[in-house]
C-alpha atoms as a PDB file:
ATOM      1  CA  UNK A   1      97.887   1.493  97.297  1.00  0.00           C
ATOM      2  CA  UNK A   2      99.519   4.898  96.892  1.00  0.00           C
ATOM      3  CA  UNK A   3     100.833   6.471 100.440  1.00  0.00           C
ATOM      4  CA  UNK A   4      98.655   9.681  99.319  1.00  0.00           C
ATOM      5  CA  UNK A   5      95.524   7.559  98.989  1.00  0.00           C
ATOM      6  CA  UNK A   6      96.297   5.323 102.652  1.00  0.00           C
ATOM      7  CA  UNK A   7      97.141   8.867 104.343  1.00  0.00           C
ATOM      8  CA  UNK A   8      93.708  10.101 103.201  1.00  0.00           C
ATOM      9  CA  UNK A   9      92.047   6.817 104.120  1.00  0.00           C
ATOM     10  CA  UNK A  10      93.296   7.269 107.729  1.00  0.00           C
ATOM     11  CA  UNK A  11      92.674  11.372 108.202  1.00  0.00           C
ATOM     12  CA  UNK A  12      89.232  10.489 107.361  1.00  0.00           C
ATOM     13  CA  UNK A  13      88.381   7.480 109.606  1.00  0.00           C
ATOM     14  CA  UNK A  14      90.296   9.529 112.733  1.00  0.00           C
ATOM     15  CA  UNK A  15      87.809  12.847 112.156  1.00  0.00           C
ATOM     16  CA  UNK A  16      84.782  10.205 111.993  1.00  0.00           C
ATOM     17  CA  UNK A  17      86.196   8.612 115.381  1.00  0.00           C
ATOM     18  CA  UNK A  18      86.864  11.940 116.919  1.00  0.00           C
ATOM     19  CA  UNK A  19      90.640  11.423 116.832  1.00  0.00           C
ATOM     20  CA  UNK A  20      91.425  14.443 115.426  1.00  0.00           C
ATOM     21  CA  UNK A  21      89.711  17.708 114.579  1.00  0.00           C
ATOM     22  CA  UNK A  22      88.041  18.064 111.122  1.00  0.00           C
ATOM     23  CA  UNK A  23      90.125  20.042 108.773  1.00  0.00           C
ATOM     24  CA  UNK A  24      89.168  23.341 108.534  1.00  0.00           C
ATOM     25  CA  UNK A  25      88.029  24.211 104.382  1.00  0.00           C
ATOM     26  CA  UNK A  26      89.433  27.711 103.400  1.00  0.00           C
ATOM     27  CA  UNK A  27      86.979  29.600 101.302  1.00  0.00           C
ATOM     28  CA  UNK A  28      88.153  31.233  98.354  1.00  0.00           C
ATOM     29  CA  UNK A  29      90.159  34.817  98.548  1.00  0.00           C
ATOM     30  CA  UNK A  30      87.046  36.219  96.362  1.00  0.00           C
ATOM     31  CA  UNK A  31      84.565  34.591  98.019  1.00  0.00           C
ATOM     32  CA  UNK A  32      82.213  37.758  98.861  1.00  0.00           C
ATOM     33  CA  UNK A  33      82.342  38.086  95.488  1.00  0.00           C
ATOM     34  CA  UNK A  34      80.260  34.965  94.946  1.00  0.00           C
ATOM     35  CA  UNK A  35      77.811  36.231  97.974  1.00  0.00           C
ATOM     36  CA  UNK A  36      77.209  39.359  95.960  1.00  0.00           C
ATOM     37  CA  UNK A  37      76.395  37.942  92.513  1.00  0.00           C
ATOM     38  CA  UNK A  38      73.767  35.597  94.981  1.00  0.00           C
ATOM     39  CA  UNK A  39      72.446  38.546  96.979  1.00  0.00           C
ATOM     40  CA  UNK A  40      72.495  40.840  94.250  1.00  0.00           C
ATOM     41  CA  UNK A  41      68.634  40.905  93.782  1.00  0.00           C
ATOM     42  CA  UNK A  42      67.888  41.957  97.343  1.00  0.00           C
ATOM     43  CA  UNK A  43      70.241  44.329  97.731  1.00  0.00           C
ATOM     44  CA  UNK A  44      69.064  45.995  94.898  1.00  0.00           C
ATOM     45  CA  UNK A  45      65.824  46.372  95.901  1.00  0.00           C
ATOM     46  CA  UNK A  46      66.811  47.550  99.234  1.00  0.00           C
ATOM     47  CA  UNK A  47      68.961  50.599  97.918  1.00  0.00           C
ATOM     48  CA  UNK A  48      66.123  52.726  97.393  1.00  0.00           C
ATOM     49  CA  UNK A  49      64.986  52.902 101.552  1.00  0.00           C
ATOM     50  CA  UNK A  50      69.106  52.876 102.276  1.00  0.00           C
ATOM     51  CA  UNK A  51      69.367  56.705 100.045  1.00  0.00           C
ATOM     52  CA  UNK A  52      66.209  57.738 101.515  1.00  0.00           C
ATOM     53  CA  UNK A  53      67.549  56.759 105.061  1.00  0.00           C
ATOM     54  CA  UNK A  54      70.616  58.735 104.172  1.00  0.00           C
ATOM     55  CA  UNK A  55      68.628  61.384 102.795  1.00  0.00           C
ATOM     56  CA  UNK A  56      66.581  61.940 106.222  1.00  0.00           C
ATOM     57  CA  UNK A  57      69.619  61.764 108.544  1.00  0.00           C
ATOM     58  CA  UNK A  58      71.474  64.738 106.556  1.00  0.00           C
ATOM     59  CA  UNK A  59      68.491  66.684 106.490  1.00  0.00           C
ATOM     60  CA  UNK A  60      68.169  66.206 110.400  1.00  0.00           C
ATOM     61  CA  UNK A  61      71.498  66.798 111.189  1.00  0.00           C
ATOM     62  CA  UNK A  62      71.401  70.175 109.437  1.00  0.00           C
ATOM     63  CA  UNK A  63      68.087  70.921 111.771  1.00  0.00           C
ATOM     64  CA  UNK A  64      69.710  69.732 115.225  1.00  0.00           C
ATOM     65  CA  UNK A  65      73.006  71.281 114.242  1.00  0.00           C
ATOM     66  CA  UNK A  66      72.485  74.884 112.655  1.00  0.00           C
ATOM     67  CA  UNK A  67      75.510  76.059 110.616  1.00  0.00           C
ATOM     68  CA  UNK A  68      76.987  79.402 112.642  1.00  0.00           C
ATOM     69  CA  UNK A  69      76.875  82.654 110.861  1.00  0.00           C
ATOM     70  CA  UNK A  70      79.699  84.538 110.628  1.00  0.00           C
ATOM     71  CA  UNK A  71      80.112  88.323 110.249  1.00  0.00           C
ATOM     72  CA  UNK A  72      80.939  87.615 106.291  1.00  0.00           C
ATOM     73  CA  UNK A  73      77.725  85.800 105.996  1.00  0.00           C
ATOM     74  CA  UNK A  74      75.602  88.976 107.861  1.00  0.00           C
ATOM     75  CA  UNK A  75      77.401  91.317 105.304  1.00  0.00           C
ATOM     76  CA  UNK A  76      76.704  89.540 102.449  1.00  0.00           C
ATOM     77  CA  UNK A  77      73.351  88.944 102.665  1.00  0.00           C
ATOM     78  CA  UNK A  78      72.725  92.803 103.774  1.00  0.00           C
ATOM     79  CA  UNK A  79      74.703  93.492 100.314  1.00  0.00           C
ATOM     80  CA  UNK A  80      72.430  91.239  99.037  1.00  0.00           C
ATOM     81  CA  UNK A  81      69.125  92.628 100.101  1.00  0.00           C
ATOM     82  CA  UNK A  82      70.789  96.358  99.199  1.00  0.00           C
ATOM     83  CA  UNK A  83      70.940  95.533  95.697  1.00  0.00           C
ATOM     84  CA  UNK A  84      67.371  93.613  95.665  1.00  0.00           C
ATOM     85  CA  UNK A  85      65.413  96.127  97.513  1.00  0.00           C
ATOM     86  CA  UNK A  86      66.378 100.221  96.579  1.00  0.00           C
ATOM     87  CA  UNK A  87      66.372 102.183  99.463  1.00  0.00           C
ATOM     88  CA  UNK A  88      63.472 105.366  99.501  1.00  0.00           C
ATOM     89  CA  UNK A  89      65.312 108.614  97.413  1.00  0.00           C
ATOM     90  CA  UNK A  90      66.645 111.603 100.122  1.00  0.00           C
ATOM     91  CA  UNK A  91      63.756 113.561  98.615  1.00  0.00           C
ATOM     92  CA  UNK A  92      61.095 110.637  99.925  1.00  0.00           C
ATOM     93  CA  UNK A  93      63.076 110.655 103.134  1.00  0.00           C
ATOM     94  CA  UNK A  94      63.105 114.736 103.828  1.00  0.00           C
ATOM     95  CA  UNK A  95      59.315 114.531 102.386  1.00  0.00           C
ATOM     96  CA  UNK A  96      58.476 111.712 105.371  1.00  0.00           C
ATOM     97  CA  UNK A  97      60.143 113.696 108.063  1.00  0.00           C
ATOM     98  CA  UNK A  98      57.857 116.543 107.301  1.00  0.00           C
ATOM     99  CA  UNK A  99      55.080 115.670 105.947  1.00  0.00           C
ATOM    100  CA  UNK A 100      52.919 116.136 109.384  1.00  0.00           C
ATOM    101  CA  UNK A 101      53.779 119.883 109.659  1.00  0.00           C
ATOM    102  CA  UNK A 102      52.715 120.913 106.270  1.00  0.00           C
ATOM    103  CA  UNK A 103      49.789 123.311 106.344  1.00  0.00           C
ATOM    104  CA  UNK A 104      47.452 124.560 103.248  1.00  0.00           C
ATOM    105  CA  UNK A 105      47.143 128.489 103.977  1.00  0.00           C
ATOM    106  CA  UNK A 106      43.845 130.012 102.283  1.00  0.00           C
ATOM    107  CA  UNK A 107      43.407 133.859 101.917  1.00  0.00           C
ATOM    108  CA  UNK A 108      39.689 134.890 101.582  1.00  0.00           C
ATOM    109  CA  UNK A 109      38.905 138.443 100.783  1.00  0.00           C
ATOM    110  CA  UNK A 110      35.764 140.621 100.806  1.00  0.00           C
ATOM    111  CA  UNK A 111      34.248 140.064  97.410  1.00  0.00           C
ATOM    112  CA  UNK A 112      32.361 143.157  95.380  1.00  0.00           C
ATOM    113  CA  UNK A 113      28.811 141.775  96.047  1.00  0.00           C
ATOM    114  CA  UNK A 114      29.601 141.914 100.422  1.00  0.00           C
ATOM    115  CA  UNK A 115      30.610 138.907 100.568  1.00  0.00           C
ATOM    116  CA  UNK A 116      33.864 136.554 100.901  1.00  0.00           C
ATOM    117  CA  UNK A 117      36.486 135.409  97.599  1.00  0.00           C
ATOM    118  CA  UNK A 118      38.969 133.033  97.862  1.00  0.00           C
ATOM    119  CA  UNK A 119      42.493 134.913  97.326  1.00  0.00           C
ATOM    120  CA  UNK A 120      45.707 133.590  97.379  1.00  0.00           C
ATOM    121  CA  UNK A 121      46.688 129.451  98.378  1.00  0.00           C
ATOM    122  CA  UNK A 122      50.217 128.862  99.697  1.00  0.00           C
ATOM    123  CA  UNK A 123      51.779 127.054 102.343  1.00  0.00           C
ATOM    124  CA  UNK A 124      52.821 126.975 105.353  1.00  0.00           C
ATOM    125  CA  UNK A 125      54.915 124.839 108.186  1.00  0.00           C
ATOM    126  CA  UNK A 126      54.319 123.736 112.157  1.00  0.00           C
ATOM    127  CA  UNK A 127      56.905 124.885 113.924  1.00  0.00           C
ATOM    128  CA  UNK A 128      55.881 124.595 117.462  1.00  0.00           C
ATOM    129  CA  UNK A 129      53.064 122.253 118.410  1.00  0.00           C
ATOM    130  CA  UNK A 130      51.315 124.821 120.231  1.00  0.00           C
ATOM    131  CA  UNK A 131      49.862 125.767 116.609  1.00  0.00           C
ATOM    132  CA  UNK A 132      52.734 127.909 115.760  1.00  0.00           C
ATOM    133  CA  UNK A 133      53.097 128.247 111.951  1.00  0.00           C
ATOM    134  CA  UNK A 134      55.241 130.657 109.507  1.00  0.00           C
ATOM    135  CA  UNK A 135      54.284 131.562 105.997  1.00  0.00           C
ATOM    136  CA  UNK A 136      54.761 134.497 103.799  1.00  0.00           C
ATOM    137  CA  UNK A 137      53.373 137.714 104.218  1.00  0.00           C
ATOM    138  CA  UNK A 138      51.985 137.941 100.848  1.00  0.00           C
ATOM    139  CA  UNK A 139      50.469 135.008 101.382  1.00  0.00           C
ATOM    140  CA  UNK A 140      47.900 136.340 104.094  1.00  0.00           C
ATOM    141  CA  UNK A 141      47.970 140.127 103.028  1.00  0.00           C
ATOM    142  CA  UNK A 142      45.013 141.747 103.333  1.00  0.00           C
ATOM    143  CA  UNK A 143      42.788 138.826 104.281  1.00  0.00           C
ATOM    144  CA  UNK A 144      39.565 139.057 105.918  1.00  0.00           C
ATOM    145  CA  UNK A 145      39.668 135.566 106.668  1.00  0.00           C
ATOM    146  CA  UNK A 146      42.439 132.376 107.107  1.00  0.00           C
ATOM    147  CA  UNK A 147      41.513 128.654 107.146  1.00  0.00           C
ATOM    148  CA  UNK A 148      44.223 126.518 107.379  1.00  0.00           C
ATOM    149  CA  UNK A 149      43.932 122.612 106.178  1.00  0.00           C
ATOM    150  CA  UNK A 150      46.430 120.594 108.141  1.00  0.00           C
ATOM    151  CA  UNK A 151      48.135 117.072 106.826  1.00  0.00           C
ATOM    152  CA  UNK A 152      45.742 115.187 108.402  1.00  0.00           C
ATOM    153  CA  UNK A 153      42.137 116.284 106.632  1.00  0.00           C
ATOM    154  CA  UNK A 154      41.382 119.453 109.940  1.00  0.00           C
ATOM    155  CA  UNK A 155      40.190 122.354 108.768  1.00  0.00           C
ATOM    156  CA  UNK A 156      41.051 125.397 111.081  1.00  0.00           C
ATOM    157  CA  UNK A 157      40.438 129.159 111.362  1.00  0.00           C
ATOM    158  CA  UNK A 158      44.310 131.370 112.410  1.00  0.00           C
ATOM    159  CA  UNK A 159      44.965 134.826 112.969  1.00  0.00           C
ATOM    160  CA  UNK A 160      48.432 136.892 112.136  1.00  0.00           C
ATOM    161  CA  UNK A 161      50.006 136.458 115.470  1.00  0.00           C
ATOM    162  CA  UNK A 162      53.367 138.598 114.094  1.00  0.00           C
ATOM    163  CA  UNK A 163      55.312 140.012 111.006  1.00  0.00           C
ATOM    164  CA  UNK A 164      58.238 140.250 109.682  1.00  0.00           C
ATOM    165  CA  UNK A 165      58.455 142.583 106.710  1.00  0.00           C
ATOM    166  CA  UNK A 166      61.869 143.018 105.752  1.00  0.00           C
ATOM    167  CA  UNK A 167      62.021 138.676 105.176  1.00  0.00           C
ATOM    168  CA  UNK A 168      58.485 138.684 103.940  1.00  0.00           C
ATOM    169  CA  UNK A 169      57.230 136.091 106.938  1.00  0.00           C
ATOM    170  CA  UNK A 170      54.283 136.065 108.546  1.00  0.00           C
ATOM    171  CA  UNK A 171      53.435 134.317 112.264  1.00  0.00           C
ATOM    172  CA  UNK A 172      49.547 132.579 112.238  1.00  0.00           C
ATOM    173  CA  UNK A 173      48.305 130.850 115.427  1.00  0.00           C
ATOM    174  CA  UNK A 174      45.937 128.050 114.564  1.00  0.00           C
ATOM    175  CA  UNK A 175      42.496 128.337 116.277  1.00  0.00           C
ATOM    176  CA  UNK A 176      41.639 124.367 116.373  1.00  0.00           C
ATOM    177  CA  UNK A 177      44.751 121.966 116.466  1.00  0.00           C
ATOM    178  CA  UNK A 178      45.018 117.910 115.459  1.00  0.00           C
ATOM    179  CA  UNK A 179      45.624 115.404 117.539  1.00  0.00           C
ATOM    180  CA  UNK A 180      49.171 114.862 118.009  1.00  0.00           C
ATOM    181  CA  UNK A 181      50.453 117.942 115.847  1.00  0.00           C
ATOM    182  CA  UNK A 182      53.733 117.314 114.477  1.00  0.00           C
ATOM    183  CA  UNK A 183      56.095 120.162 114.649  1.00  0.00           C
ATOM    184  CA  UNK A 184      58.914 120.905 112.308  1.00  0.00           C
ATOM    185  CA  UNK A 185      62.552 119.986 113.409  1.00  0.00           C
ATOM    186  CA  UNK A 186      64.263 123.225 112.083  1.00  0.00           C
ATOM    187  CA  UNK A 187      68.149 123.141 111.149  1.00  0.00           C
ATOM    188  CA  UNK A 188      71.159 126.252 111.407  1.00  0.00           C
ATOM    189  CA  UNK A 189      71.727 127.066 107.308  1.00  0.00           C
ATOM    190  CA  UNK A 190      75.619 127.286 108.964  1.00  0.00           C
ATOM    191  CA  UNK A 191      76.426 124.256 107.602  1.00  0.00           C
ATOM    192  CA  UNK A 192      74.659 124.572 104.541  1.00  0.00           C
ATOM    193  CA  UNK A 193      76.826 124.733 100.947  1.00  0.00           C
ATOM    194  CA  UNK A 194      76.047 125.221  97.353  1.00  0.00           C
ATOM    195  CA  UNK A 195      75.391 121.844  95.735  1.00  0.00           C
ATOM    196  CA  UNK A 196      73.628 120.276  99.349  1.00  0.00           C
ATOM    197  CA  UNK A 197      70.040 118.768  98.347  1.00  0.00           C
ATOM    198  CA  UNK A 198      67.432 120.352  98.921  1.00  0.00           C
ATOM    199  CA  UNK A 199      63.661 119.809  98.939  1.00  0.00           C
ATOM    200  CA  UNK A 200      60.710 121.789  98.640  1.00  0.00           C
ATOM    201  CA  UNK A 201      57.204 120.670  99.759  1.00  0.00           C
ATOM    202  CA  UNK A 202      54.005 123.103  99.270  1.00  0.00           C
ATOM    203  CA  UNK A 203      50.578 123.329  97.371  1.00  0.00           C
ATOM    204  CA  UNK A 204      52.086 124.804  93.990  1.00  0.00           C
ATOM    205  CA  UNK A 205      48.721 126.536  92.507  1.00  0.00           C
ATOM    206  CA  UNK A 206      46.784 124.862  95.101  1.00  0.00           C
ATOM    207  CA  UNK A 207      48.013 121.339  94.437  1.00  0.00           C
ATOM    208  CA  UNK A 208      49.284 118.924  97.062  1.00  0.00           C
ATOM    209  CA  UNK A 209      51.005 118.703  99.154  1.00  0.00           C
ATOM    210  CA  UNK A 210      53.790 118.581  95.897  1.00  0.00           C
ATOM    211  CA  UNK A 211      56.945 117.399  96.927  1.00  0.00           C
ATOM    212  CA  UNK A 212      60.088 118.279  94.676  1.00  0.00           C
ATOM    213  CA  UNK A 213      63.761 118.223  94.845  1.00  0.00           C
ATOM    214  CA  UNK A 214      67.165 119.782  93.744  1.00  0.00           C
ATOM    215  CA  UNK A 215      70.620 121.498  95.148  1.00  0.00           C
ATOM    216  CA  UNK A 216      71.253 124.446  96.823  1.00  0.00           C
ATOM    217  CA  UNK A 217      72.236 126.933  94.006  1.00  0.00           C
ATOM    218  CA  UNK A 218      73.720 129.878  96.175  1.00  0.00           C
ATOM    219  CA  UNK A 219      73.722 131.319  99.693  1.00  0.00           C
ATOM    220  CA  UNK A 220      73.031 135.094 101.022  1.00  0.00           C
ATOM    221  CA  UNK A 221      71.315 136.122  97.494  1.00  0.00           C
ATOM    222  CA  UNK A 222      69.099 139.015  97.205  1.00  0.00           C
ATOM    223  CA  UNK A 223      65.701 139.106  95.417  1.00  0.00           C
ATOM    224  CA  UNK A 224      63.060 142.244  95.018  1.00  0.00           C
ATOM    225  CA  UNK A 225      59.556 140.955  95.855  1.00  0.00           C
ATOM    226  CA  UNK A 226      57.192 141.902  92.406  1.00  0.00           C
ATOM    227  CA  UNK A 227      54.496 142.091  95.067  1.00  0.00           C
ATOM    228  CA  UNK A 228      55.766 144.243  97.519  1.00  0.00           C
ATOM    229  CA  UNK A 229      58.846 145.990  95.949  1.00  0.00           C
ATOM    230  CA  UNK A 230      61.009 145.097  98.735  1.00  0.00           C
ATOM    231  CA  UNK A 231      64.335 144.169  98.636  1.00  0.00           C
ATOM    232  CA  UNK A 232      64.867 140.606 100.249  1.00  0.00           C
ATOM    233  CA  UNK A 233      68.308 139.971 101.400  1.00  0.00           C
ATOM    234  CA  UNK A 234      70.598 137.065 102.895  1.00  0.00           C
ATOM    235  CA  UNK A 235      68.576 134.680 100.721  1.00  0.00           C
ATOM    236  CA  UNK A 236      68.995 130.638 100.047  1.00  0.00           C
ATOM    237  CA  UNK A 237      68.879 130.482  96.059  1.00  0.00           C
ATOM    238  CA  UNK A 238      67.803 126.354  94.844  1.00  0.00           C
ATOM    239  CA  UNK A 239      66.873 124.688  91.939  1.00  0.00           C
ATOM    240  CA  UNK A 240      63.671 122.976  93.481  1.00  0.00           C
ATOM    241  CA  UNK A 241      60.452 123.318  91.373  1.00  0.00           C
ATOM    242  CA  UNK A 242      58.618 126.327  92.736  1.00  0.00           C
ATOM    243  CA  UNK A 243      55.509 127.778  91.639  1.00  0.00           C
ATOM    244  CA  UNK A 244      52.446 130.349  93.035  1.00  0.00           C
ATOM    245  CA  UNK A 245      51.055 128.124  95.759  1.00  0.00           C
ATOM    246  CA  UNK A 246      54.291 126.815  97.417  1.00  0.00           C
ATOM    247  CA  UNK A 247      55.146 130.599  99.032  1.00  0.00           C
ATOM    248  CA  UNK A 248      55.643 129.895 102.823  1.00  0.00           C
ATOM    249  CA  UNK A 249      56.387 126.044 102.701  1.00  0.00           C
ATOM    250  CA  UNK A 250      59.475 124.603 104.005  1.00  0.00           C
ATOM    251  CA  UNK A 251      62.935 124.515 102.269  1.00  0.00           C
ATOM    252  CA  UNK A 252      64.134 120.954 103.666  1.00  0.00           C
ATOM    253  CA  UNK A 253      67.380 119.627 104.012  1.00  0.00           C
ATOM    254  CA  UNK A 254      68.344 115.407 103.462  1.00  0.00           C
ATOM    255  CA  UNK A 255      67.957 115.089 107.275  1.00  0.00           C
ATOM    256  CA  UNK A 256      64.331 116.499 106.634  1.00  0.00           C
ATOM    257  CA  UNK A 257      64.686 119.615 108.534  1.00  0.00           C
ATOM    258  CA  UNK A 258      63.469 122.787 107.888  1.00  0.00           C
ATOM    259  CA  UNK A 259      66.307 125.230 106.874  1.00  0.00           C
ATOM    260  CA  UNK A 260      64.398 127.909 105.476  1.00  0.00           C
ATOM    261  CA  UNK A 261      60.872 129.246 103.861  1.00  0.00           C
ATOM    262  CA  UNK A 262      60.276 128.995 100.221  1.00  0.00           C
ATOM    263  CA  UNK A 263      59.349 133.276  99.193  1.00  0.00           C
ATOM    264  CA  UNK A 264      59.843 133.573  95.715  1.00  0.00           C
ATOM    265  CA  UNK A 265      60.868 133.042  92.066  1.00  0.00           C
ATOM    266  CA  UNK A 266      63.285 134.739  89.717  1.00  0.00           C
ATOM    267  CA  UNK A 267      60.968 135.007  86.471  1.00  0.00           C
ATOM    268  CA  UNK A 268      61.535 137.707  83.314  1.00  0.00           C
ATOM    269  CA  UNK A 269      58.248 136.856  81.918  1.00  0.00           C
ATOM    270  CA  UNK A 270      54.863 137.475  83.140  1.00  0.00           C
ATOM    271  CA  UNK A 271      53.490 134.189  83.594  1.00  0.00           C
ATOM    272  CA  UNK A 272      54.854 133.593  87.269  1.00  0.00           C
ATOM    273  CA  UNK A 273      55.884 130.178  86.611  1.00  0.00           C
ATOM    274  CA  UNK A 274      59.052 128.103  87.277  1.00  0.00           C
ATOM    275  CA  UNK A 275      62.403 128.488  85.316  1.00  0.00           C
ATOM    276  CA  UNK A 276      64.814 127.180  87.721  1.00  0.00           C
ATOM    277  CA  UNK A 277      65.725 129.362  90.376  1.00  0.00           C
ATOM    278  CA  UNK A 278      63.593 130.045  94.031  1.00  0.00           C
ATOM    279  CA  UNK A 279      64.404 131.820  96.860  1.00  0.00           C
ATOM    280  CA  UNK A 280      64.023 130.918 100.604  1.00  0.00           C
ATOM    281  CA  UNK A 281      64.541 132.752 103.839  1.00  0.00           C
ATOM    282  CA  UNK A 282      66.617 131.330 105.925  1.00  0.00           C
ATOM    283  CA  UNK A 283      65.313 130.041 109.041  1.00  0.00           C
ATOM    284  CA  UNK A 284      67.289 131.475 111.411  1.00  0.00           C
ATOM    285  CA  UNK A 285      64.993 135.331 109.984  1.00  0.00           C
ATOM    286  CA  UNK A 286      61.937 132.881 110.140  1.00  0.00           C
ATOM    287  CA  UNK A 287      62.989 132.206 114.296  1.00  0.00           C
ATOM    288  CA  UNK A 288      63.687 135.730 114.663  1.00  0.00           C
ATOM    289  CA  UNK A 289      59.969 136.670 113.795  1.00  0.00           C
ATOM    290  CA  UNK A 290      58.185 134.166 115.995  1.00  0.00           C
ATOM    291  CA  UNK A 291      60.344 136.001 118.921  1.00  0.00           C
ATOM    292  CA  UNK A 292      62.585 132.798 119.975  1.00  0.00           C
ATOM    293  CA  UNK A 293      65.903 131.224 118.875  1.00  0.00           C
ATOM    294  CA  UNK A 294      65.392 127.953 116.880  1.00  0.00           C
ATOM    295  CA  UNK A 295      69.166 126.662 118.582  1.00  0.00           C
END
């Protein structure tokens, strides 16, 4: 017999006898390898629970641990919503600062058969909450009887309170006042320039409140009145859509204050409309008639 084979004999019959420890088989290098070809069909169907597992412990991570914003982030998505959502025009803006003091002025005259005629419509503006409110002259002239509509629905009666010929204005004191009257915030024209928007808000031929916009065209302008043959001086000159009906309403600025009183249009025809350039008094004149300084 070989020595290989008698060696063999002899390890075997000492492991049986516990002479000696077994010897210890080393699985292959590869051997996982084996596992996974053997395992292959439950793992497989296990992988669908192991993503969704993975799935659900992302998503709660992001929950319990919020990401922090940074200043970058805040800008961009206020850049963001800028460009998704357009901000209200200056015209909307000066129209929603002043929309509560706006006041429809109605004339009514003594008619030929005794009794009363409606005369002229224009505008007018709240300037002190006491009931205070400036229009034009021409507006009221010669009026047996005033009713004033206010922004929101009241009807009231007013009487000329004070005058101001030489600017055309005209002071009424309402008899019946709204709830929670909103007053004009009124604005020095000392910072005011040619080219500054401008808006004008009245009841052009009775309809409104009308709302419409443009520049200031030119400062201290002079105009003669075709009513009253006066000269008016130190005048605002805009672009604004102006028409019979918005005489007396407010000449507003982008802030939405009042910077002077819408009194007339520059027209070589006869039919009294719009061709581009109004007149307003400033409202420093339109302080000066109520008795008190505006500043």
């Amino acid at each position: 017999m070989k020595r290989a084979s008698l060696y063999s004999s002899a390890r075997r019959k000492a492991e049986n006898e516990g002479l000696v420890p077994k010897k210890i088989e080393l699985k292959p290098r590869f051997a996982w390898k084996e596992s996974l070809r053997k395992h292959r069909v439950p793992l497989l169907a296990a992988t669908p629970g192991a993503l969704a597992l993975a799935f659900v412990l992302v998503q709660w991570g992001a929950i319990v641990s919020p990401q922090q914003l940074t200043q970058e982030d805040i800008d961009v998505a206020v850049t963001r919503a800028l460009e998704t959502v357009p901000l209200p025009s200056a015209a909307a803006k000066a129209y929603e600062a002043v929309r509560g003091s706006i006041v429809r002025v109605r004339a009514f005259m003594d008619g030929p058969d005794g009794g009363e005629v409606e005369g002229n419509v224009g505008t007018g503006v709240v300037i002190l909450d006491t009931g205070v409110i400036l229009t034009n002259i021409h507006v009221v002239a010669g009026a047996k009887r005033i009713s004033l509509t206010f922004s929101d629905g009241l009807e009231s009666g007013a009487v000329v309170t004070g005058t101001r010929p030489e600017d055309d204005l005209a002071v009424l004191q309402a008899q019946t006042l709204p709830d929670d009257l909103q007053a004009a915030t009124l604005q020095s024209t000392s910072g005011l320039a040619p080219g500054d928007h401008v808006t004008a808000v009245g009841f052009p031929f009775g309809i409104g409140p009308s709302v419409s916009s443009g520049v200031v065209s030119g400062l201290g302008r002079e105009f003669r009145s075709p009513e009253g043959k006066r000269v008016l001086t130190n005048l605002i000159q805009f672009d604004a859509a102006a028409n019979p009906g918005n005489s007396g309403g407010p000449l507003v600025n982008a802030s939405g204050e009042v910077v002077g009183i819408v009194t007339g249009i520059l027209n070589p025809t006869q039919q009294r409309v719009f061709v581009g350039i109004g007149f307003a008094v400033p409202i420093e004149n339109a302080a000066m008639a109520v008795g008190v300084p505006p500043f």
